[in-house]
C-alpha atoms as a PDB file:
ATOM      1  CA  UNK A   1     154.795-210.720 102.290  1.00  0.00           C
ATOM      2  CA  UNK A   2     158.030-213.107 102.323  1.00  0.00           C
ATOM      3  CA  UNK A   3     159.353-214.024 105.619  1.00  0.00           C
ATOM      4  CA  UNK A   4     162.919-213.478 106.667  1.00  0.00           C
ATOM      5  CA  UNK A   5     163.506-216.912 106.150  1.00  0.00           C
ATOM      6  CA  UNK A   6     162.422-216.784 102.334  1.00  0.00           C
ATOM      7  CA  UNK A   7     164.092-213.439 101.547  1.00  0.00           C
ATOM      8  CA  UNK A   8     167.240-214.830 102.738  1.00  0.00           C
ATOM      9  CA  UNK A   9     166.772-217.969 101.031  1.00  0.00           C
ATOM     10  CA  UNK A  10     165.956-216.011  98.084  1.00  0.00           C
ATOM     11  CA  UNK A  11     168.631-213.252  98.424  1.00  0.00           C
ATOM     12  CA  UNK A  12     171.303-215.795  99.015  1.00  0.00           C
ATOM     13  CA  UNK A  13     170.556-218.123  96.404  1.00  0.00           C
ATOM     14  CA  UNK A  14     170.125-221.092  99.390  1.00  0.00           C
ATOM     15  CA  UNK A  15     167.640-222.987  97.158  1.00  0.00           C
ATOM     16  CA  UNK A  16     171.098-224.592  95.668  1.00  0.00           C
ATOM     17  CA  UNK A  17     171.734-226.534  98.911  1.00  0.00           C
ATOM     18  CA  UNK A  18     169.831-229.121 100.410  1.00  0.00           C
ATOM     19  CA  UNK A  19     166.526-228.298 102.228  1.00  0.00           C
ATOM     20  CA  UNK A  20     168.077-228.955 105.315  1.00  0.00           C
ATOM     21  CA  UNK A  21     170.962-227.238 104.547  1.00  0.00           C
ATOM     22  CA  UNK A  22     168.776-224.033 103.111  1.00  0.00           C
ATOM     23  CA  UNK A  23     166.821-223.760 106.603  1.00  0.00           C
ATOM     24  CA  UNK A  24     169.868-224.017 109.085  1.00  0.00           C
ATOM     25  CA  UNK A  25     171.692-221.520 106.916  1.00  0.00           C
ATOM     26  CA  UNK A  26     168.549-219.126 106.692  1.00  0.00           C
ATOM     27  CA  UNK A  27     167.837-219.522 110.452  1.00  0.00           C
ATOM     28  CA  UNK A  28     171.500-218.557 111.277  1.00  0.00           C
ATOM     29  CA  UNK A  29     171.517-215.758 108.768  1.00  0.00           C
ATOM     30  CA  UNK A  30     167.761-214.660 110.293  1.00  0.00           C
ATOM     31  CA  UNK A  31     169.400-214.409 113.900  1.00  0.00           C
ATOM     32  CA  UNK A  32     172.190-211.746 112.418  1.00  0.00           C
ATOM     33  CA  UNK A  33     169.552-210.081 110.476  1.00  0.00           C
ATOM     34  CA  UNK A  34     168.059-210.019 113.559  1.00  0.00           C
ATOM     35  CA  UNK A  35     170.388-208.330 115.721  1.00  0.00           C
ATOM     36  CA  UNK A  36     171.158-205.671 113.514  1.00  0.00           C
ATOM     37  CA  UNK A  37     167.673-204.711 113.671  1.00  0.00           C
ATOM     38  CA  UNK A  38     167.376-204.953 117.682  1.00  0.00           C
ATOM     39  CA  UNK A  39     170.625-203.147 117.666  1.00  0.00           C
ATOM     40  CA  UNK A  40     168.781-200.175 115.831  1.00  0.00           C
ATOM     41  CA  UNK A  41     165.249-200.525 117.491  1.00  0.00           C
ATOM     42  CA  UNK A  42     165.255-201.189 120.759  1.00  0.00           C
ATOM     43  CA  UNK A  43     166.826-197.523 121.803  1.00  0.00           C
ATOM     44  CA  UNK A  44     163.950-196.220 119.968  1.00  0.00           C
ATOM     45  CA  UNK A  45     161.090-198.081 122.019  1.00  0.00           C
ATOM     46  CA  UNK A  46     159.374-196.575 125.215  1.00  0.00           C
ATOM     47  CA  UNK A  47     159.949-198.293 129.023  1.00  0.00           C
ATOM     48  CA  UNK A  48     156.565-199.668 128.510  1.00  0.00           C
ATOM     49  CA  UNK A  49     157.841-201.123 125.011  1.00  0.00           C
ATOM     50  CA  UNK A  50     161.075-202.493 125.934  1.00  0.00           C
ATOM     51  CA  UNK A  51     159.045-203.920 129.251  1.00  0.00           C
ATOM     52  CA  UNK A  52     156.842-205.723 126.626  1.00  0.00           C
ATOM     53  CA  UNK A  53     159.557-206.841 124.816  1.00  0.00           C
ATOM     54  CA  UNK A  54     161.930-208.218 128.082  1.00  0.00           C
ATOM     55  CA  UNK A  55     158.152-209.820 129.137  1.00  0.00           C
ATOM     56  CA  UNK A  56     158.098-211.638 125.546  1.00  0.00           C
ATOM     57  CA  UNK A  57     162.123-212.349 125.527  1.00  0.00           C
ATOM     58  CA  UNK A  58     161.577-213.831 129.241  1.00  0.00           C
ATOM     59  CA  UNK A  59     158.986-216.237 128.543  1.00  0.00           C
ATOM     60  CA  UNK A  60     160.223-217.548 125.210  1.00  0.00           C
ATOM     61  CA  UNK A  61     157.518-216.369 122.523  1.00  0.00           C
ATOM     62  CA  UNK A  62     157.712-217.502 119.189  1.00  0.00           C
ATOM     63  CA  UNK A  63     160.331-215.148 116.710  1.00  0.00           C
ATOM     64  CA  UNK A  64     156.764-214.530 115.240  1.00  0.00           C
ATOM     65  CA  UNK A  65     155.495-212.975 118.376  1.00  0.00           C
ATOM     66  CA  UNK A  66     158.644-211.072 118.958  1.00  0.00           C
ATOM     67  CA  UNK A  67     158.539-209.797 115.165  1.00  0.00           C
ATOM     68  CA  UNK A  68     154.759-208.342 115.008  1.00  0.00           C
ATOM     69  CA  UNK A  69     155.362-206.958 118.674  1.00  0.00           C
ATOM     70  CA  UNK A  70     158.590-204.810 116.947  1.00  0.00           C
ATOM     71  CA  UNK A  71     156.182-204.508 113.770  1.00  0.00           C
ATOM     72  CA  UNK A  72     153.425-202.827 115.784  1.00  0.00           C
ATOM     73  CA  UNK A  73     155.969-200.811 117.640  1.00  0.00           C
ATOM     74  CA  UNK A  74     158.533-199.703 114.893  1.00  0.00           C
ATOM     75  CA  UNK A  75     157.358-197.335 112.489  1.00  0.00           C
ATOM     76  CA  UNK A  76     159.928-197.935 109.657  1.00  0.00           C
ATOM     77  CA  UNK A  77     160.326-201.511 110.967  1.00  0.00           C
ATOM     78  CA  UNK A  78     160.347-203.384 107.541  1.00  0.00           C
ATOM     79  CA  UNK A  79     162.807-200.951 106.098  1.00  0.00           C
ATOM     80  CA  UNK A  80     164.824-201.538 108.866  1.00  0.00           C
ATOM     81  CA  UNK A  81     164.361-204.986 108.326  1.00  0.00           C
ATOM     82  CA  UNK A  82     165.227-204.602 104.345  1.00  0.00           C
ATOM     83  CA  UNK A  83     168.639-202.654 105.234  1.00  0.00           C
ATOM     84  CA  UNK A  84     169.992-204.906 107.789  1.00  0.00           C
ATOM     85  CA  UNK A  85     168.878-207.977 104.998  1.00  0.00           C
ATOM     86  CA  UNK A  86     170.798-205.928 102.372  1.00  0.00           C
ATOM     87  CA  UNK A  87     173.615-204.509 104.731  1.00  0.00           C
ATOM     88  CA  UNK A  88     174.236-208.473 106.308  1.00  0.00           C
ATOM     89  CA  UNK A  89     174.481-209.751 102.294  1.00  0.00           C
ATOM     90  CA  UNK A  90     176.547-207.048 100.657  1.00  0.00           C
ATOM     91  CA  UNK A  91     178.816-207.778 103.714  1.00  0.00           C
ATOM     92  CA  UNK A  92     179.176-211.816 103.392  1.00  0.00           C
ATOM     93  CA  UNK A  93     179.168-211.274  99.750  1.00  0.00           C
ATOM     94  CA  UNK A  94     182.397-208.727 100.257  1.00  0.00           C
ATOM     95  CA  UNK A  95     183.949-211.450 102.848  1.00  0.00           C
ATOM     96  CA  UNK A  96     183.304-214.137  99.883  1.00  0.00           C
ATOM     97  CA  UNK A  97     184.939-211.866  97.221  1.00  0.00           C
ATOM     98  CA  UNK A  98     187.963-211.416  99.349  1.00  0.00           C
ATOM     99  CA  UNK A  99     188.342-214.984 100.052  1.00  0.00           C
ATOM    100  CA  UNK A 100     188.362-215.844  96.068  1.00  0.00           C
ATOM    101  CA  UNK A 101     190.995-212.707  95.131  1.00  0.00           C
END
């Protein structure tokens, strides 16, 4: 399974920039993935859940932590994850076609 990271890389075509360039741009692009997704799943979770999830939040887990918490949590979790992937492109792809017409 491809991380985030690599699907964006992937999906955006970042592999033309520098390395450096690639993982700043992915990590940025991760965090709005990212918030899309808590937008949509953290209504969904229990107390106990979102009292897991403030606990990991609070004491600065790793995004890995965070992400197989949700995972284990989330039923449809990766296709939540694919939407907001697909949803964030097809809307910096519109903003980029706008900006060239």
């Amino acid at each position: 399974m491809a991380t985030i990271k690599q699907t964006l890389i992937e999906l955006f075509e970042l592999e033309k920039m520098s390395p450096e360039q690639a993982t700043e741009t992915a990590e940025r692009l991760a965090k709005l993935v990212m918030q899309g997704v808590l937008t949509r799943v953290l209504p969904t979770l229990s107390e106990e859940d979102l009292q897991k999830y403030e606990e990991i939040i609070d004491t600065y887990q790793s995004p890995e932590v965070l992400f197989d918490f949700l995972n284990s949590k989330v039923v449809n979790f990766q296709d939540i994850l694919t939407e907001e992937t697909e949803s964030l492109h097809r809307e910096l792809s519109g903003e980029m076609s706008a900006l060239t017409n």
